[in-house]
N, C-alpha and C. Protein backbone atom coordinates (compact mmCIF):
# COMPACT_ATOMS: atom_id res chain seq x y z
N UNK A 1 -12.54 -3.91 20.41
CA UNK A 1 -12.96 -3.70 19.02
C UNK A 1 -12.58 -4.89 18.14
N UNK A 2 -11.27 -5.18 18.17
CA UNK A 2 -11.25 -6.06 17.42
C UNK A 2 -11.20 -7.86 17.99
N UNK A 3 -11.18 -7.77 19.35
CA UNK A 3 -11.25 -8.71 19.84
C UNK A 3 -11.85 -10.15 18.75
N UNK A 4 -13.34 -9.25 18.83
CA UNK A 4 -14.10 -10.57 18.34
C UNK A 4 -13.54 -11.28 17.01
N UNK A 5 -12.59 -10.74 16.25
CA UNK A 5 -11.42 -11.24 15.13
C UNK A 5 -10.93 -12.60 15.29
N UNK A 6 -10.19 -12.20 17.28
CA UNK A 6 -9.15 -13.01 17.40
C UNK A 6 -10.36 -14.27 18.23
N UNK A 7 -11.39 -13.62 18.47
CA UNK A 7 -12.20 -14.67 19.09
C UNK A 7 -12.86 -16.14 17.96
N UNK A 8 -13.14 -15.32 16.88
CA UNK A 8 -14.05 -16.00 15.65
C UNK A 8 -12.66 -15.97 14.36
N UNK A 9 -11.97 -16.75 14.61
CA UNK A 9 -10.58 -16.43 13.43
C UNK A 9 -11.48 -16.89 12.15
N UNK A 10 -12.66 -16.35 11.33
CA UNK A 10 -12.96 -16.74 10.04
C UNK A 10 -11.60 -16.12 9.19
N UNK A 11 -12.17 -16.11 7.83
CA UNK A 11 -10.79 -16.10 7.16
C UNK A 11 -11.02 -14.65 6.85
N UNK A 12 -12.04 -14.06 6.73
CA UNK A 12 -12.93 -12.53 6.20
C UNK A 12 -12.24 -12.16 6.85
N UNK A 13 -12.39 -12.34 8.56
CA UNK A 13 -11.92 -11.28 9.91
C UNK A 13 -10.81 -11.44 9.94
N UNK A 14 -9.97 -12.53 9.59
CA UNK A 14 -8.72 -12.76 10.03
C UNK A 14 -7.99 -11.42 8.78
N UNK A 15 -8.74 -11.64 7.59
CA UNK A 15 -8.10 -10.67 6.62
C UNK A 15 -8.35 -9.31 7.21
N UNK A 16 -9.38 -8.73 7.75
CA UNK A 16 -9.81 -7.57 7.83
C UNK A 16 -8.47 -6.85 8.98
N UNK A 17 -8.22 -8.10 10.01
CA UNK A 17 -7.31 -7.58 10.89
C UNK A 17 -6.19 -7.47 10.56
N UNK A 18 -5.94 -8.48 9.52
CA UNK A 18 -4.11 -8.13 8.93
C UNK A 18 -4.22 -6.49 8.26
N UNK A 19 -5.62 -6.15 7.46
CA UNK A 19 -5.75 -5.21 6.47
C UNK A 19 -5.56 -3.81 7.35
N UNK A 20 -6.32 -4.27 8.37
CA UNK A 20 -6.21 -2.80 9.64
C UNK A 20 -5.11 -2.77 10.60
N UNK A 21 -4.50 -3.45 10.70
CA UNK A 21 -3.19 -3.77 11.16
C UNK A 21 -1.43 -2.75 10.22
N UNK A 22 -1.98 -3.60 8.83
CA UNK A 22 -0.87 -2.88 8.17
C UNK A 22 -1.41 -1.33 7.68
N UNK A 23 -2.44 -1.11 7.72
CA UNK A 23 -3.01 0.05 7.32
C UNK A 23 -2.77 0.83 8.30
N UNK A 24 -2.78 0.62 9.43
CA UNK A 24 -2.29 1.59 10.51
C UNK A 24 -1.12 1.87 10.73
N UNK A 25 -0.31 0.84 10.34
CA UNK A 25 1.07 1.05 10.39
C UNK A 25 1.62 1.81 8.98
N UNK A 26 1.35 1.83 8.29
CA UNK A 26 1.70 2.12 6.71
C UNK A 26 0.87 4.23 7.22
N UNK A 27 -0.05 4.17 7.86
CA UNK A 27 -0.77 5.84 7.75
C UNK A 27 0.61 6.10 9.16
N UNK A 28 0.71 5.62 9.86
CA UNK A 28 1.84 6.11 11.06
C UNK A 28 3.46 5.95 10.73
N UNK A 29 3.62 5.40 9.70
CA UNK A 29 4.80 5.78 9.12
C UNK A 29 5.00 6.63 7.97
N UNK A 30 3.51 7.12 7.25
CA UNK A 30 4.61 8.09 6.35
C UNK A 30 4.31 9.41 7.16
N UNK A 31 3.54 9.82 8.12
CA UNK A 31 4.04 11.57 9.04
C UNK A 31 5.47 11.48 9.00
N UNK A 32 6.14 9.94 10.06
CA UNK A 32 7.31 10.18 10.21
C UNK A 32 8.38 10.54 9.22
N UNK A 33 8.26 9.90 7.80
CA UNK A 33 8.98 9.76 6.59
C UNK A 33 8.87 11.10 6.13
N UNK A 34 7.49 11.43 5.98
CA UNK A 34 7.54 13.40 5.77
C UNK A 34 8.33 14.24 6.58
N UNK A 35 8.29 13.54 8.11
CA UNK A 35 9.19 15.13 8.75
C UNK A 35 10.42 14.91 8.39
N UNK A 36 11.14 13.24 8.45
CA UNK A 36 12.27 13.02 8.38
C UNK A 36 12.82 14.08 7.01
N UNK A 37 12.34 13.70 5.89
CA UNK A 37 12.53 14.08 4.52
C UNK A 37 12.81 16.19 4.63
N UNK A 38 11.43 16.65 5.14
CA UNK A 38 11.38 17.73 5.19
C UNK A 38 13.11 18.40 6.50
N UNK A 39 12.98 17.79 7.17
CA UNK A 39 14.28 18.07 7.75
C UNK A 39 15.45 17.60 7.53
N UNK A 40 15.61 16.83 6.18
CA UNK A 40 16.59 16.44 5.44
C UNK A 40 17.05 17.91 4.37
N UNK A 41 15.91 18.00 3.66
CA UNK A 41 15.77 19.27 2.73
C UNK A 41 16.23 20.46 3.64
N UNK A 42 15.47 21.25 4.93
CA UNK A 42 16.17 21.78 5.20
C UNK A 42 17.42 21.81 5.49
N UNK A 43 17.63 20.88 6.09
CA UNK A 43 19.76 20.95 5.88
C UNK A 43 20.33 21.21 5.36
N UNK A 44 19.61 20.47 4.27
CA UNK A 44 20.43 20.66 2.98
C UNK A 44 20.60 22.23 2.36
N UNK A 45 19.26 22.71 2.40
CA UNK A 45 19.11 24.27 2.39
C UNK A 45 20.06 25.09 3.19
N UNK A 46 20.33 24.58 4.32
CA UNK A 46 20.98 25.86 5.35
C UNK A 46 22.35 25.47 4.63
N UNK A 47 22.90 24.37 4.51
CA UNK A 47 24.37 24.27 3.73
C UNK A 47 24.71 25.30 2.87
């Protein structure tokens, strides 16, 4: 998929891949940040 990015480095594609790069990482870290949080709160609750 994204091959052809790293094949044709224009500056468009080169942006598009940093953009989908951190965008994927930024949507797969806040689930984690929600459960963390939500099982912070409960703790805190059962205290």
């Amino acid at each position: 998929m994204e091959f052809q990015a790293l094949k044709k480095p224009d500056q468009i594609n080169e942006q598009a891949y940093i953009f989908d790069f951190v965008l994927f990482h930024f949507l797969q870290t806040i689930p984690t940040f929600f459960l963390v949080a939500t099982n912070l709160s409960h703790t805190m609750q059962a205290k």
